[in-house]
PDB file of N, CA and C in Angstrom:
ATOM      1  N   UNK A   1      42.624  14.072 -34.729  1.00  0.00           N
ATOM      2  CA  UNK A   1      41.848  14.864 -35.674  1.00  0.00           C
ATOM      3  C   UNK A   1      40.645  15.469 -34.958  1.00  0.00           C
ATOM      4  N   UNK A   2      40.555  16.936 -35.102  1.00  0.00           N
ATOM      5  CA  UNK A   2      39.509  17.593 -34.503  1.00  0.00           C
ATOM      6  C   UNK A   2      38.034  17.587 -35.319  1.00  0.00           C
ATOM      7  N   UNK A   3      36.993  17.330 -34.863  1.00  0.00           N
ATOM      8  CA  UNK A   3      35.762  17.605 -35.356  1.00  0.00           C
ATOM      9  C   UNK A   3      35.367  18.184 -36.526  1.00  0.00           C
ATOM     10  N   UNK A   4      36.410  19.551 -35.954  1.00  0.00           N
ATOM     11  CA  UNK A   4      36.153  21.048 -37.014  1.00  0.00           C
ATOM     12  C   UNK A   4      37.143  20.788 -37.685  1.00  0.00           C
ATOM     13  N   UNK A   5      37.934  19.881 -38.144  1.00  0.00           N
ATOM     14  CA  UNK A   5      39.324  20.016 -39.332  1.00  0.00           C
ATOM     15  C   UNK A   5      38.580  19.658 -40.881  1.00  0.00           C
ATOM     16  N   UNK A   6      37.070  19.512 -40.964  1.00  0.00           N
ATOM     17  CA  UNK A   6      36.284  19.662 -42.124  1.00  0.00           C
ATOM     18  C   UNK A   6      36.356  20.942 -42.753  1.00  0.00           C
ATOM     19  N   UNK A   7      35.856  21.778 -41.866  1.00  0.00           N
ATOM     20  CA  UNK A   7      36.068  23.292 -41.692  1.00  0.00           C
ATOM     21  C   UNK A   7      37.226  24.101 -42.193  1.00  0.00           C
ATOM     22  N   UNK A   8      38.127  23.548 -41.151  1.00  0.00           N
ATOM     23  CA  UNK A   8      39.442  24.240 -41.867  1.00  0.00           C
ATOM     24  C   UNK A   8      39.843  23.827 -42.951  1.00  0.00           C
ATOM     25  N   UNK A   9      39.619  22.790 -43.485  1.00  0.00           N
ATOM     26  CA  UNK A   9      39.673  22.461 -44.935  1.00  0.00           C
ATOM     27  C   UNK A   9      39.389  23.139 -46.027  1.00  0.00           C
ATOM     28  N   UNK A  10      37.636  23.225 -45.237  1.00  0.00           N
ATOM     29  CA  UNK A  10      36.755  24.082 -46.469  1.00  0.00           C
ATOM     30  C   UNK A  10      37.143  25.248 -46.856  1.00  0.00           C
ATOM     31  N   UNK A  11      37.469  26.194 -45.434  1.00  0.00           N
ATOM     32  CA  UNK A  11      37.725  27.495 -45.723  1.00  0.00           C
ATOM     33  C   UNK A  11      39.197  27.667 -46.626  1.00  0.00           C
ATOM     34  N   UNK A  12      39.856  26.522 -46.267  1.00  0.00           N
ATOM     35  CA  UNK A  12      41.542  26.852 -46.843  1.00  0.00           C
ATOM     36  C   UNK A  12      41.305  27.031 -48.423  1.00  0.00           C
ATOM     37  N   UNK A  13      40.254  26.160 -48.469  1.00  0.00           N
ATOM     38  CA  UNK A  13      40.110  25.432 -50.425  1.00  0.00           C
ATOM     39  C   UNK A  13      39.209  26.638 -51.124  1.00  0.00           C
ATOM     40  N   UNK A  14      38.427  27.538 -50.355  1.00  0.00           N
ATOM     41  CA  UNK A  14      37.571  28.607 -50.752  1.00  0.00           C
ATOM     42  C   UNK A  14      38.233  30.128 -50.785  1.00  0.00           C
ATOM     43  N   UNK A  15      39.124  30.140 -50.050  1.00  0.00           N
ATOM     44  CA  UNK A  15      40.211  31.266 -50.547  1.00  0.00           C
ATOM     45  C   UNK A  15      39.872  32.785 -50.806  1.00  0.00           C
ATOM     46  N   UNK A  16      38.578  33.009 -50.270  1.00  0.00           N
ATOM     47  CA  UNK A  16      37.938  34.319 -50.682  1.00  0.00           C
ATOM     48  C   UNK A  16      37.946  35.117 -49.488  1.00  0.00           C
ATOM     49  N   UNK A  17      37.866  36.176 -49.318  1.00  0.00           N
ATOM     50  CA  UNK A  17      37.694  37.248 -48.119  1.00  0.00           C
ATOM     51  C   UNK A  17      36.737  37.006 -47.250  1.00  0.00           C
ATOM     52  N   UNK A  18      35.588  36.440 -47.985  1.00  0.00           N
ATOM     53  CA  UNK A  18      34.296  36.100 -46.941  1.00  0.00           C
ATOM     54  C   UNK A  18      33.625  35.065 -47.347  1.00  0.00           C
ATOM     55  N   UNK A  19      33.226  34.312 -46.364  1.00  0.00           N
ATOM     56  CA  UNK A  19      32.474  33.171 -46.664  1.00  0.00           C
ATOM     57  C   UNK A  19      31.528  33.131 -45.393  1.00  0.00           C
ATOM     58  N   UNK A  20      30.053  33.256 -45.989  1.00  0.00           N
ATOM     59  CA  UNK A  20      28.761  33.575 -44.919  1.00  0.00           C
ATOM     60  C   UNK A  20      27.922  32.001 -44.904  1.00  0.00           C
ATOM     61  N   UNK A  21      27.896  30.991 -44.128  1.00  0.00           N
ATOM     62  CA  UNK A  21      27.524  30.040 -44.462  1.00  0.00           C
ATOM     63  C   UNK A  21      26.412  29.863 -42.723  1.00  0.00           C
ATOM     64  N   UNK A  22      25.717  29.008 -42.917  1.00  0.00           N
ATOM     65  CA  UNK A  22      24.536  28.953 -42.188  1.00  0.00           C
ATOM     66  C   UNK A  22      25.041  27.920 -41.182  1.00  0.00           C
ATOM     67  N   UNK A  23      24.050  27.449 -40.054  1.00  0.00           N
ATOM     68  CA  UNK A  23      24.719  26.371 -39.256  1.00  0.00           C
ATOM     69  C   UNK A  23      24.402  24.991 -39.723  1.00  0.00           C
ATOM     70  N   UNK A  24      23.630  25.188 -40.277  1.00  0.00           N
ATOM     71  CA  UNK A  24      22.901  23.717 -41.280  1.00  0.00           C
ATOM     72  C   UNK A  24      24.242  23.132 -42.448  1.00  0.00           C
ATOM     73  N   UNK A  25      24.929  24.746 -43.270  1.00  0.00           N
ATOM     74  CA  UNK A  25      25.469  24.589 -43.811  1.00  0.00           C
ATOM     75  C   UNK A  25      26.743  24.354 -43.431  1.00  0.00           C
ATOM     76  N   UNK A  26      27.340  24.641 -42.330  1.00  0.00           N
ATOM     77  CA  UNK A  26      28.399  24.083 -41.323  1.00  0.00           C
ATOM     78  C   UNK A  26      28.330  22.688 -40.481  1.00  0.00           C
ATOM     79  N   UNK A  27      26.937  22.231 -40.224  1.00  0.00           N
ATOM     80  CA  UNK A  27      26.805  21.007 -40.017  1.00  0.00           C
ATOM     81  C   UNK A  27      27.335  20.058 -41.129  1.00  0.00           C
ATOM     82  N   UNK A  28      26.771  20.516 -42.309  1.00  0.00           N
ATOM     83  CA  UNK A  28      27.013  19.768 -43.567  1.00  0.00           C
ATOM     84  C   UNK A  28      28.952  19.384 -43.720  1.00  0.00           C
ATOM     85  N   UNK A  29      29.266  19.901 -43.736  1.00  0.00           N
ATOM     86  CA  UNK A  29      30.978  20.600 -44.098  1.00  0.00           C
ATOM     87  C   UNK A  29      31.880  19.383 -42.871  1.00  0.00           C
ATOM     88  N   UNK A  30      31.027  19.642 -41.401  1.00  0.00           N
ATOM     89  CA  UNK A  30      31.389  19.328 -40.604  1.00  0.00           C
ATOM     90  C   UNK A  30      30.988  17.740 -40.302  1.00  0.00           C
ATOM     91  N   UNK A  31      29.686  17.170 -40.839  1.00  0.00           N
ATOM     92  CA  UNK A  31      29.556  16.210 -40.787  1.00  0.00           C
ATOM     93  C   UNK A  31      28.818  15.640 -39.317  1.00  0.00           C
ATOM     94  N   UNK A  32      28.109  16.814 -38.784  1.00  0.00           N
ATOM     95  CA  UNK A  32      27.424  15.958 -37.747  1.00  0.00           C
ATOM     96  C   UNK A  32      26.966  17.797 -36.914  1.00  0.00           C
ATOM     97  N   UNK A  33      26.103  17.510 -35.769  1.00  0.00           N
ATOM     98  CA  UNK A  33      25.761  18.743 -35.265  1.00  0.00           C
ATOM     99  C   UNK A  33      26.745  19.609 -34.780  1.00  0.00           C
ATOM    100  N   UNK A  34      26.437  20.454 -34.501  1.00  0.00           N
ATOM    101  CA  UNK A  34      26.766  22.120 -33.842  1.00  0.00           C
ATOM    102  C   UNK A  34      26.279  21.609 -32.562  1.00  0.00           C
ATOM    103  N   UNK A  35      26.924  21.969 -31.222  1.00  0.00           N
ATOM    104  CA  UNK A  35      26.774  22.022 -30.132  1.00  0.00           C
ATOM    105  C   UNK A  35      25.307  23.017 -30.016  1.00  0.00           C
ATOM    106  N   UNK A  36      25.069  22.871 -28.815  1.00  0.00           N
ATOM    107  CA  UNK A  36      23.586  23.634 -28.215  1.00  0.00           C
ATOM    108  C   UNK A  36      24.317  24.973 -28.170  1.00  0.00           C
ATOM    109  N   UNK A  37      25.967  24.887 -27.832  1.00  0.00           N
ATOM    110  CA  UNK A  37      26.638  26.073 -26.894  1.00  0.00           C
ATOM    111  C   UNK A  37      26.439  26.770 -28.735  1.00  0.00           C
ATOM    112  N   UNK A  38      26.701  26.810 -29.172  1.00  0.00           N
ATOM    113  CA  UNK A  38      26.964  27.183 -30.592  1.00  0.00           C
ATOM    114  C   UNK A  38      25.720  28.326 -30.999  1.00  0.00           C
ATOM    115  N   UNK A  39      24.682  28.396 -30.510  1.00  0.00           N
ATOM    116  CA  UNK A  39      23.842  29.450 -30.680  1.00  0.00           C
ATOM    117  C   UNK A  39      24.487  30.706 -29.834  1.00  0.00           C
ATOM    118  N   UNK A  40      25.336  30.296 -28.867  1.00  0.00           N
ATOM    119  CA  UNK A  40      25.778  31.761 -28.309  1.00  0.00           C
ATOM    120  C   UNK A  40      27.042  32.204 -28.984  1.00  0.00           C
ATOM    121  N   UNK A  41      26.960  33.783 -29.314  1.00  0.00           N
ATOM    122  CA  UNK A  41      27.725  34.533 -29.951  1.00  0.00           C
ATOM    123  C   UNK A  41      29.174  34.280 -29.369  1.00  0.00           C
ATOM    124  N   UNK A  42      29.651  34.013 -28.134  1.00  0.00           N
ATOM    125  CA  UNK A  42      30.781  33.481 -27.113  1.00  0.00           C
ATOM    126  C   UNK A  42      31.478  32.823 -27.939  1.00  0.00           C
ATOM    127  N   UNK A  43      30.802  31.363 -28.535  1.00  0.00           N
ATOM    128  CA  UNK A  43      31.321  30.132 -28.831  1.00  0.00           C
ATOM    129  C   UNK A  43      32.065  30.354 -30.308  1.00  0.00           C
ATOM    130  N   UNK A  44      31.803  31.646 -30.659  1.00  0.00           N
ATOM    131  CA  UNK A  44      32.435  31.735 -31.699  1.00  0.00           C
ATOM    132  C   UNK A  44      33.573  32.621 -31.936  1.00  0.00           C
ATOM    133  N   UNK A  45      34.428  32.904 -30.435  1.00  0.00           N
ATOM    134  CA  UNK A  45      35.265  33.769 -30.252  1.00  0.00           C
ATOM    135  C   UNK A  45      36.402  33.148 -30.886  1.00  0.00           C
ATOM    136  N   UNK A  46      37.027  34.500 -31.227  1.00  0.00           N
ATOM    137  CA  UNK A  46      38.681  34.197 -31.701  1.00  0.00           C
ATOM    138  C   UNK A  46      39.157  33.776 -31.391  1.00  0.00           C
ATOM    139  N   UNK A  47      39.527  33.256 -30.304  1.00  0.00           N
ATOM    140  CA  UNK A  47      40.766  32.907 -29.227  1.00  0.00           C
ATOM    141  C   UNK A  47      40.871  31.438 -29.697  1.00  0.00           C
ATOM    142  N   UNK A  48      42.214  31.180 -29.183  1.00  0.00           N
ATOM    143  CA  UNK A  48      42.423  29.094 -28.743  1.00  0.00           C
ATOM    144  C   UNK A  48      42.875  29.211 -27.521  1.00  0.00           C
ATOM    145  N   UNK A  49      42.384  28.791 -26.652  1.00  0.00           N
ATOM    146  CA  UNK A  49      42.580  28.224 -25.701  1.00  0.00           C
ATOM    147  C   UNK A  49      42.526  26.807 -25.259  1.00  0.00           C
ATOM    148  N   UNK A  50      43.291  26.051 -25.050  1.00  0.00           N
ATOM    149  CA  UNK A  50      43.663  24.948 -24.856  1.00  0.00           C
ATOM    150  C   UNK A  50      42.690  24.402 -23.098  1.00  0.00           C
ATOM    151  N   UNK A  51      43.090  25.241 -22.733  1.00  0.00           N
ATOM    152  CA  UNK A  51      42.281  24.908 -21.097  1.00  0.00           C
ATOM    153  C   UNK A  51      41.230  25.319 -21.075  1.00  0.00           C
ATOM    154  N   UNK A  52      40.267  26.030 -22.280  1.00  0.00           N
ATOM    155  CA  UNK A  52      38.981  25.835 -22.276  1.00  0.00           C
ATOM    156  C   UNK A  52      38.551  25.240 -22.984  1.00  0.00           C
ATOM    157  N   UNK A  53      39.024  24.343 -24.131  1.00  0.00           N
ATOM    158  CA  UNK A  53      38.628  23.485 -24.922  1.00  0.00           C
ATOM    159  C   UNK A  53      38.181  24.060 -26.290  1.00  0.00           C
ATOM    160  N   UNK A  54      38.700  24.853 -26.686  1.00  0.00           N
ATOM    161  CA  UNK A  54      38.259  25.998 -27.840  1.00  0.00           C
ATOM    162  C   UNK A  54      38.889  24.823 -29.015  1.00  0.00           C
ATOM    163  N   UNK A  55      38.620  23.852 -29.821  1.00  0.00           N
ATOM    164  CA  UNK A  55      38.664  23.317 -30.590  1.00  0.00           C
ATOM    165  C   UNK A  55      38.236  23.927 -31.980  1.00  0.00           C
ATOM    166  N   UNK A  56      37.109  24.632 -31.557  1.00  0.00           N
ATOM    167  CA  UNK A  56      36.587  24.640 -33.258  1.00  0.00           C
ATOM    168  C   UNK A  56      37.300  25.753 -33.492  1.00  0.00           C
ATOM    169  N   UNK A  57      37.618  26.987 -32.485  1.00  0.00           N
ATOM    170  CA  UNK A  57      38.125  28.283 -33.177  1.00  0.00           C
ATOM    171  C   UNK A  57      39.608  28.114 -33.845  1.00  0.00           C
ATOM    172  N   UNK A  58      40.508  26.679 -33.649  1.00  0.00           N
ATOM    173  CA  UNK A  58      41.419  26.951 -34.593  1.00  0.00           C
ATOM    174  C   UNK A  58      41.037  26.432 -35.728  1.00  0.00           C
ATOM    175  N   UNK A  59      39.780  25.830 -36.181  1.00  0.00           N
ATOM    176  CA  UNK A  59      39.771  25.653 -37.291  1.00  0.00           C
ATOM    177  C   UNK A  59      39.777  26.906 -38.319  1.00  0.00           C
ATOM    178  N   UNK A  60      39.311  27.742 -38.057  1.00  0.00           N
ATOM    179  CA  UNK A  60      39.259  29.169 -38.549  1.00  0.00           C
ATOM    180  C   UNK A  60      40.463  29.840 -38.258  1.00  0.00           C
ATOM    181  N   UNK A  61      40.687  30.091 -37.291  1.00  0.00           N
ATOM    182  CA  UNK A  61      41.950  30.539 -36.948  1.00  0.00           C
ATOM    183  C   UNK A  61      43.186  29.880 -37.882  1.00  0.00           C
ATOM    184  N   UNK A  62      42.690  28.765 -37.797  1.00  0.00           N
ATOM    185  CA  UNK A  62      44.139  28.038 -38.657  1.00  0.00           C
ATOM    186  C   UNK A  62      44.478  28.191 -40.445  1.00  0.00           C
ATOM    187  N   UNK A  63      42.833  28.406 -40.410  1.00  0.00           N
ATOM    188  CA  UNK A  63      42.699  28.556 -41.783  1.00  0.00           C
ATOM    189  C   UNK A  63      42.732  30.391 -42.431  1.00  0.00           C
ATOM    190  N   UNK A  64      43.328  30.915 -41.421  1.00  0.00           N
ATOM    191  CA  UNK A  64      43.559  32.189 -41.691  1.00  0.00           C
ATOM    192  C   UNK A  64      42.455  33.092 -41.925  1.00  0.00           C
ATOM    193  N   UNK A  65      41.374  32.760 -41.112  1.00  0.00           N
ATOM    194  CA  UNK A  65      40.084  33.606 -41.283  1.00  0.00           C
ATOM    195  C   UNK A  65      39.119  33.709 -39.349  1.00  0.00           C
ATOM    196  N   UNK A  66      38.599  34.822 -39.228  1.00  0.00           N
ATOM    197  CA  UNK A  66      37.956  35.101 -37.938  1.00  0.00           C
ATOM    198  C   UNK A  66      35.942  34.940 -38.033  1.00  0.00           C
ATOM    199  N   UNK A  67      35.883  34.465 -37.129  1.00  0.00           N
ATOM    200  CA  UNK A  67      34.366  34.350 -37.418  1.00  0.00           C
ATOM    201  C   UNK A  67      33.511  35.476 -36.478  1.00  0.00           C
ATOM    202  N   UNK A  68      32.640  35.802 -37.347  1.00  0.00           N
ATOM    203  CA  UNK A  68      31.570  36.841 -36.910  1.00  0.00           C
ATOM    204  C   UNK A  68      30.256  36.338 -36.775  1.00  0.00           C
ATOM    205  N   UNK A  69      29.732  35.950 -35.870  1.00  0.00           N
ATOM    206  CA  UNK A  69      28.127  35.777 -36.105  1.00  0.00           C
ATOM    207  C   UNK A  69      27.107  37.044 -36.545  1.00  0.00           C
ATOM    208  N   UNK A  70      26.853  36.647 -37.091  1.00  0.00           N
ATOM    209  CA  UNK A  70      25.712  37.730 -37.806  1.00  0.00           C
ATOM    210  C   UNK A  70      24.533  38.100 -37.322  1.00  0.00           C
ATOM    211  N   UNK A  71      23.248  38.833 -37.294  1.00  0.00           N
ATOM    212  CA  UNK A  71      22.542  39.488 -36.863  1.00  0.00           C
ATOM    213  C   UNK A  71      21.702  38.095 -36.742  1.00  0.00           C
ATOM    214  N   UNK A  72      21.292  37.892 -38.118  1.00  0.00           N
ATOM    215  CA  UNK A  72      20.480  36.593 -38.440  1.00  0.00           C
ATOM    216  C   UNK A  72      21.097  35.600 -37.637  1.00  0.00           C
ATOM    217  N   UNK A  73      19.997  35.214 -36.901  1.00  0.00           N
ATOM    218  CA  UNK A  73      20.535  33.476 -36.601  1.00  0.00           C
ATOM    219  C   UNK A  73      20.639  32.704 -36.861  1.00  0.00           C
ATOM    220  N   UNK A  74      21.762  32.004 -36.559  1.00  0.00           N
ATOM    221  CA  UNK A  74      22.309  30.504 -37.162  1.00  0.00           C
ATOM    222  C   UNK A  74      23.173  31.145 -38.527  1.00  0.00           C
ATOM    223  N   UNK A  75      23.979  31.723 -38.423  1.00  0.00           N
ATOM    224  CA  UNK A  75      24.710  32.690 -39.343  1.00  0.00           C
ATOM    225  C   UNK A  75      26.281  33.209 -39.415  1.00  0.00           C
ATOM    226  N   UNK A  76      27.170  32.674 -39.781  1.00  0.00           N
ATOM    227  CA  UNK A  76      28.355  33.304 -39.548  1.00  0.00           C
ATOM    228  C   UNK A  76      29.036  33.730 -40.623  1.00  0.00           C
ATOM    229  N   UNK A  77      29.161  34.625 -40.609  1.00  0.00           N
ATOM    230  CA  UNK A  77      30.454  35.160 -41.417  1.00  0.00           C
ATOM    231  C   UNK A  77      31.929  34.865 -41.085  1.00  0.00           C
ATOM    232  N   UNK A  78      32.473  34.170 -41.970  1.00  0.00           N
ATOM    233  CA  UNK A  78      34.415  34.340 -41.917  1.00  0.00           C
ATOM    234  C   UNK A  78      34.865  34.947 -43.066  1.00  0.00           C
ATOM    235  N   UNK A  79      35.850  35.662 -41.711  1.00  0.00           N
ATOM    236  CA  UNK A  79      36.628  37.008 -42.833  1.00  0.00           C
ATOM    237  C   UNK A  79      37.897  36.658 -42.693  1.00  0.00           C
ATOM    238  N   UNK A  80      38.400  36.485 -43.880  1.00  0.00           N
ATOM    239  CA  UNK A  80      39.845  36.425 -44.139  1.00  0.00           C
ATOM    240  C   UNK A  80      40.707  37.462 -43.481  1.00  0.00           C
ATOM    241  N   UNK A  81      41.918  36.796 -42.700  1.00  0.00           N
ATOM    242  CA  UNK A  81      42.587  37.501 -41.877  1.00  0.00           C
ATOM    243  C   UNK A  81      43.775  38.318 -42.926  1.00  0.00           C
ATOM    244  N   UNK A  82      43.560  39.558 -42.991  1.00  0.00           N
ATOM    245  CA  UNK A  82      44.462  40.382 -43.851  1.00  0.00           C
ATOM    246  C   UNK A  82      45.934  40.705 -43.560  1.00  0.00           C
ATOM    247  N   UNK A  83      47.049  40.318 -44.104  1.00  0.00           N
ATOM    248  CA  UNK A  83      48.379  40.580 -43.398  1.00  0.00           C
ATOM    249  C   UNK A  83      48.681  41.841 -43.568  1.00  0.00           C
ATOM    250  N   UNK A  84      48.643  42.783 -43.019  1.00  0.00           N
ATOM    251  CA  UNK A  84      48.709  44.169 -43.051  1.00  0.00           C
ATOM    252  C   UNK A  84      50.554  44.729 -43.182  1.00  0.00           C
ATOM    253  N   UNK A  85      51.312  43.884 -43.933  1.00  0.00           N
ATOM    254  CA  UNK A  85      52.671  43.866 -44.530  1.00  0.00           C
ATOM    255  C   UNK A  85      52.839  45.099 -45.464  1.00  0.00           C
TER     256      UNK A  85
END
């Protein structure tokens, strides 16, 4: 069980196009801190990569949504991934 599978929970059960939640408020969800790395816009890339240790991005990823950090800090937006069918 990954860290971030709080996360992918949350987002699965919230079901909306966007969900803008803070890092305080992702600590909460998640149950313990945000890495230091986590203030850089990087750490919140799309990708999984396995050989870099990208853990938290499938929580989002898995949960069918991409994360955007926002202007404001300590800020992310997830946007529901649209199936363009």
């Amino acid at each position: 069980m990954s860290k971030y599978d709080p996360l992918r929970r949350f987002l699965r059960r919230r079901g909306t196009k966007d969900v803008l939640l803070t890092f305080n408020e992702i600590e909460r969800i998640i149950g313990g801190f945000l890495p230091k790395a986590a203030e850089a816009p990087g750490w919140w890339s799309n990708t999984q990569s396995p050989e870099r240790n990208r853990i938290q991005s499938a929580a989002w990823l898995d949960a069918g949504y991409h994360a955007e950090p926002c202007k404001e800090r300590e800020r992310i937006r997830f946007r529901q991934n649209i199936d363009p069918k």
